[in-house]
Protein backbone atom coordinates (compact mmCIF):
# COMPACT_ATOMS: atom_id res chain seq x y z
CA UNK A 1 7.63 -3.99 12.12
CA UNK A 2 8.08 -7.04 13.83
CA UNK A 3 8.46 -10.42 12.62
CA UNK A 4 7.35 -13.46 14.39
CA UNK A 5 8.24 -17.19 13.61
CA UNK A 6 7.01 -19.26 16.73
CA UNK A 7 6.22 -22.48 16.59
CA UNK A 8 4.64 -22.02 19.92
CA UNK A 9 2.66 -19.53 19.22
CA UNK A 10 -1.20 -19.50 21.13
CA UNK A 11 -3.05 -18.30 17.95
CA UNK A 12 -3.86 -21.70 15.43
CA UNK A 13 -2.13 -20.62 11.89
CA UNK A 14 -1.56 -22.71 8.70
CA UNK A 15 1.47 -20.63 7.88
CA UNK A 16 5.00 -21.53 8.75
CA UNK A 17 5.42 -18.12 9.43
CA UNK A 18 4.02 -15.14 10.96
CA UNK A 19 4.61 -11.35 9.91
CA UNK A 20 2.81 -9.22 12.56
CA UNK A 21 3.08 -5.35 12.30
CA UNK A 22 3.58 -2.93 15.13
CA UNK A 23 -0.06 -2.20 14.25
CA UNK A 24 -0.66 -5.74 15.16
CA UNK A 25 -1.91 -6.73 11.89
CA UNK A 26 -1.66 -10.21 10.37
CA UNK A 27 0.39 -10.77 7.79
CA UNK A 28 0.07 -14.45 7.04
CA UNK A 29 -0.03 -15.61 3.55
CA UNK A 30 -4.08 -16.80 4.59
CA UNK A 31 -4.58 -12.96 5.59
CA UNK A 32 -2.65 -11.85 2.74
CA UNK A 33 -5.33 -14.12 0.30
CA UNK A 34 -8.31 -12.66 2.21
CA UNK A 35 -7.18 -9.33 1.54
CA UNK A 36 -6.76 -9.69 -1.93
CA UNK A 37 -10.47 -11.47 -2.12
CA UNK A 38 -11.97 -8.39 -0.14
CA UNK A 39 -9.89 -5.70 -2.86
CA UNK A 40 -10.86 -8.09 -5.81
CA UNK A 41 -14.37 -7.69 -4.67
CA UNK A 42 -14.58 -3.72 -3.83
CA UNK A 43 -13.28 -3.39 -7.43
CA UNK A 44 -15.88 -5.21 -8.78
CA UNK A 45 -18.92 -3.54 -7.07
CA UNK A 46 -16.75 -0.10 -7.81
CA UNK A 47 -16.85 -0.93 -11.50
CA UNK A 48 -20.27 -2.55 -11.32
CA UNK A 49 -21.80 0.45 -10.17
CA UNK A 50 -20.46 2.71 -12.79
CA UNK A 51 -17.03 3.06 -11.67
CA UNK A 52 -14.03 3.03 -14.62
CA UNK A 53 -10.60 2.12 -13.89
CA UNK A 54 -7.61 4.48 -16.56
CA UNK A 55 -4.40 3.15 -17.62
CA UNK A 56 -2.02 6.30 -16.82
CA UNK A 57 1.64 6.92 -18.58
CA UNK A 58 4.43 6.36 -15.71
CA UNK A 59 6.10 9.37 -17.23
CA UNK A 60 2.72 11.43 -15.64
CA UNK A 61 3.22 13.45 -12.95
CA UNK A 62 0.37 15.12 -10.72
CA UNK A 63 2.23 18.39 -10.51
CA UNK A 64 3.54 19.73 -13.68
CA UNK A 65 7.21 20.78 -13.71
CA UNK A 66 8.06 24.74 -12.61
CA UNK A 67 10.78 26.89 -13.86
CA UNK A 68 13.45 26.71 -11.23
CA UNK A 69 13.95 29.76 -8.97
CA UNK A 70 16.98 31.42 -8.41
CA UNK A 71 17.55 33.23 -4.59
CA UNK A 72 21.03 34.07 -5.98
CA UNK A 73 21.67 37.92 -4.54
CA UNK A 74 18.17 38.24 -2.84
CA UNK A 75 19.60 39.43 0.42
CA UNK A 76 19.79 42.86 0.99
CA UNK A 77 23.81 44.28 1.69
């Protein structure tokens, strides 16, 4: 990641400052807003098209927890 605070800069931003990615994304607060207006928006035609959104417990975990394994005295002699 690179940052980027030129005053010079050739592109025309509102911003006092610039956060551009090795990607070369835009991280400007202005790009920042639009992509919060694009993911507001996705959600809503996910939801109005039947989609449902669930709360889940932090303390949830995708993989439930194994027994541990012991390798103690698996080699042969």
């Amino acid at each position: 990641m690179s940052y980027n605070n030129d005053s010079d800069d050739s592109k025309t931003n509102d911003d006092s400052s610039v956060i551009t990615f090795d990607d070369g994304r835009d991280r400007s607060l202005s790009s920042r807003e639009a992509e919060r207006r694009q993911l507001e928006a996705d959600m809503a035609r996910f939801l109005n098209h039947g989609g449902e959104i669930k709360q889940i417990d932090r303390d949830v975990r995708m993989d439930p927890p194994r027994k541990p394994e012991s390798n103690y005295g698996s080699r042969p002699i």
